[in-house]
Protein backbone atom coordinates (compact mmCIF):
# COMPACT_ATOMS: atom_id res chain seq x y z
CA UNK A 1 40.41 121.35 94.34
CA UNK A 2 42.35 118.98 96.64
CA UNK A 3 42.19 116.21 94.18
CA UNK A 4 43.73 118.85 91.49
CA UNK A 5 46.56 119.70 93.52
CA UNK A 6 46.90 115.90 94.88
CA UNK A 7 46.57 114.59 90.94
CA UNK A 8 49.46 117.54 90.00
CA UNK A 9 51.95 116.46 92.99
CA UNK A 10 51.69 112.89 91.67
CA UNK A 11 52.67 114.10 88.21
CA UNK A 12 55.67 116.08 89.13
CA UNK A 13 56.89 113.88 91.19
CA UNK A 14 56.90 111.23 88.41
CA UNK A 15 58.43 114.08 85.73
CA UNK A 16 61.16 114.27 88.77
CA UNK A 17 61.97 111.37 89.14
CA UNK A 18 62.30 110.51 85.42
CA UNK A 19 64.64 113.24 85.10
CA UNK A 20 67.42 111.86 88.19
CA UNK A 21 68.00 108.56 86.10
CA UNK A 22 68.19 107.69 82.55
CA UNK A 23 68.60 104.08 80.43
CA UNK A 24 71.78 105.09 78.35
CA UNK A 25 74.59 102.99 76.41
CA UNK A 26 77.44 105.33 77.06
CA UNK A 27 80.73 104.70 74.72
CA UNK A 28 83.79 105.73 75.51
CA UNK A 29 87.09 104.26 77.07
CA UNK A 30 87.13 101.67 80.62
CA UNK A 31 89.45 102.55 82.80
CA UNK A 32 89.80 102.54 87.02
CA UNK A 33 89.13 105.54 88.87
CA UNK A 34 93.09 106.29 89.99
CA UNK A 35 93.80 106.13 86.10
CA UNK A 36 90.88 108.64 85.19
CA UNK A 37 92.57 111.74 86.70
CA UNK A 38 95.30 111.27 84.07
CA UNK A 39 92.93 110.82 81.63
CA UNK A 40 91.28 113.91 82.38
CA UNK A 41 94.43 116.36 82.21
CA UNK A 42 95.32 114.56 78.74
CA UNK A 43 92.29 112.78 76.85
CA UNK A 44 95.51 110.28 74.77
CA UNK A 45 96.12 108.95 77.72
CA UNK A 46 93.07 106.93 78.19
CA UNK A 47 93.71 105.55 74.65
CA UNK A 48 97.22 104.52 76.02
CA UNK A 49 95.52 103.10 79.25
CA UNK A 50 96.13 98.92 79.58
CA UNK A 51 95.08 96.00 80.72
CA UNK A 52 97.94 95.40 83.23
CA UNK A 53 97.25 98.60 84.98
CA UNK A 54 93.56 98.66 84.90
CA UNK A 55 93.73 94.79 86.93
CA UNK A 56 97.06 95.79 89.34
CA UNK A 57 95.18 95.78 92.84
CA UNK A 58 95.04 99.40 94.00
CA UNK A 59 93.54 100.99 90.73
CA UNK A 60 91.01 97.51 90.77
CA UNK A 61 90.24 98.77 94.58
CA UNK A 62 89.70 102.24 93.46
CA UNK A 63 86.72 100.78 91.41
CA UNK A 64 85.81 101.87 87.36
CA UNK A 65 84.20 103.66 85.12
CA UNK A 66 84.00 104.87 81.51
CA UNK A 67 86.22 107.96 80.01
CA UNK A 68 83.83 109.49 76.94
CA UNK A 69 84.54 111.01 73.90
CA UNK A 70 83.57 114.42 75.30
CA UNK A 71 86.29 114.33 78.70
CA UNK A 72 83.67 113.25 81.33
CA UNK A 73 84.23 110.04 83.71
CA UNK A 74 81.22 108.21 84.90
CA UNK A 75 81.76 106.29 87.88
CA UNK A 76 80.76 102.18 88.05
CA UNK A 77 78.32 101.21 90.26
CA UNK A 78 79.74 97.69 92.62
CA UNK A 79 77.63 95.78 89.89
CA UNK A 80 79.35 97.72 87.03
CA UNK A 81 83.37 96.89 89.30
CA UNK A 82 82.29 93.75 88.88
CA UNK A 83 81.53 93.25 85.48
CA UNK A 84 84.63 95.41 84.06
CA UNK A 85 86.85 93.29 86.27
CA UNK A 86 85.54 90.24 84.40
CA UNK A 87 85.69 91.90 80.95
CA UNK A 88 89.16 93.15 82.03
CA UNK A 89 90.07 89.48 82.60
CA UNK A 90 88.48 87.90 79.61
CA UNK A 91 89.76 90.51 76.34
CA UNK A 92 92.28 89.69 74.74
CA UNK A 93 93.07 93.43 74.05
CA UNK A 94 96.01 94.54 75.76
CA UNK A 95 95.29 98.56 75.27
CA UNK A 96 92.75 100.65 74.21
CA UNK A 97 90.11 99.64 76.30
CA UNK A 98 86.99 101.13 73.72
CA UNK A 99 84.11 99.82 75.84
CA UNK A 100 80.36 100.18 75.61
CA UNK A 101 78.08 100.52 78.66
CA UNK A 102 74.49 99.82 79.29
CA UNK A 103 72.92 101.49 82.39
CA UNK A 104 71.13 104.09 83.95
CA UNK A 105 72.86 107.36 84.35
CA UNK A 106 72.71 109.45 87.62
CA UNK A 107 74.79 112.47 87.84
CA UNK A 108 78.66 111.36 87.09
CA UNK A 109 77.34 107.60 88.25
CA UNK A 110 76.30 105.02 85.91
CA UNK A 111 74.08 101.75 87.66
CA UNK A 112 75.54 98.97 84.76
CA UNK A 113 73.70 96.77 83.24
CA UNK A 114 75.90 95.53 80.61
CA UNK A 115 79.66 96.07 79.97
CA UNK A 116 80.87 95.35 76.49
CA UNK A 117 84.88 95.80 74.93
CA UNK A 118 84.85 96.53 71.71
């Protein structure tokens, strides 16, 4: 019996923890965390959102994420700042920051893998 219930704890704990995190590729628009709050009381504004802003130091200090099609914000991991600050730096896009993100999703948090403008 104790090797039942020992064998069962190991398999929900494994069904748990497969549940907190997920590999995604999330779509949706890059933009800094100050910026998102706009974003998320009008959904053209992320469309509208630049390059200049996104880089100006207090919304790069506020960190990034990625505004989605359906009004959520996931929040950048440091790996993920750093990679969207270098993508930032390197398009040659000056608005309309479509961007697509590999990662693994936690709650409103996204660990990046990969950041890609489109």
């Amino acid at each position: 019996m104790k090797q039942i219930v020992r064998n069962l704890s190991v398999v929900s704990l494994l069904l748990g923890t497969s549940l907190v995190a997920s590999a995604a590729q999330v779509d949706g628009v890059l933009m800094d965390k100050m910026c998102s709050a706009s974003a998320m009381k009008d959904a053209g504004f992320a469309a509208k959102h630049d390059v200049k802003c996104a880089l100006e130091a207090d919304c790069m200090k506020s960190g990034y994420g990625v505004y989605t099609a359906d009004g959520k914000f996931l929040t950048f991991d440091a790996a993920g700042n750093t990679k969207a600050v270098a993508a930032l730096k390197a398009t040659k896009k000056v608005d309309n920051l479509k961007v697509s993100v590999m990662g693994d999703v936690t709650g409103s948090t996204i660990k990046v893998s990969k950041v890609t403008l489109q």
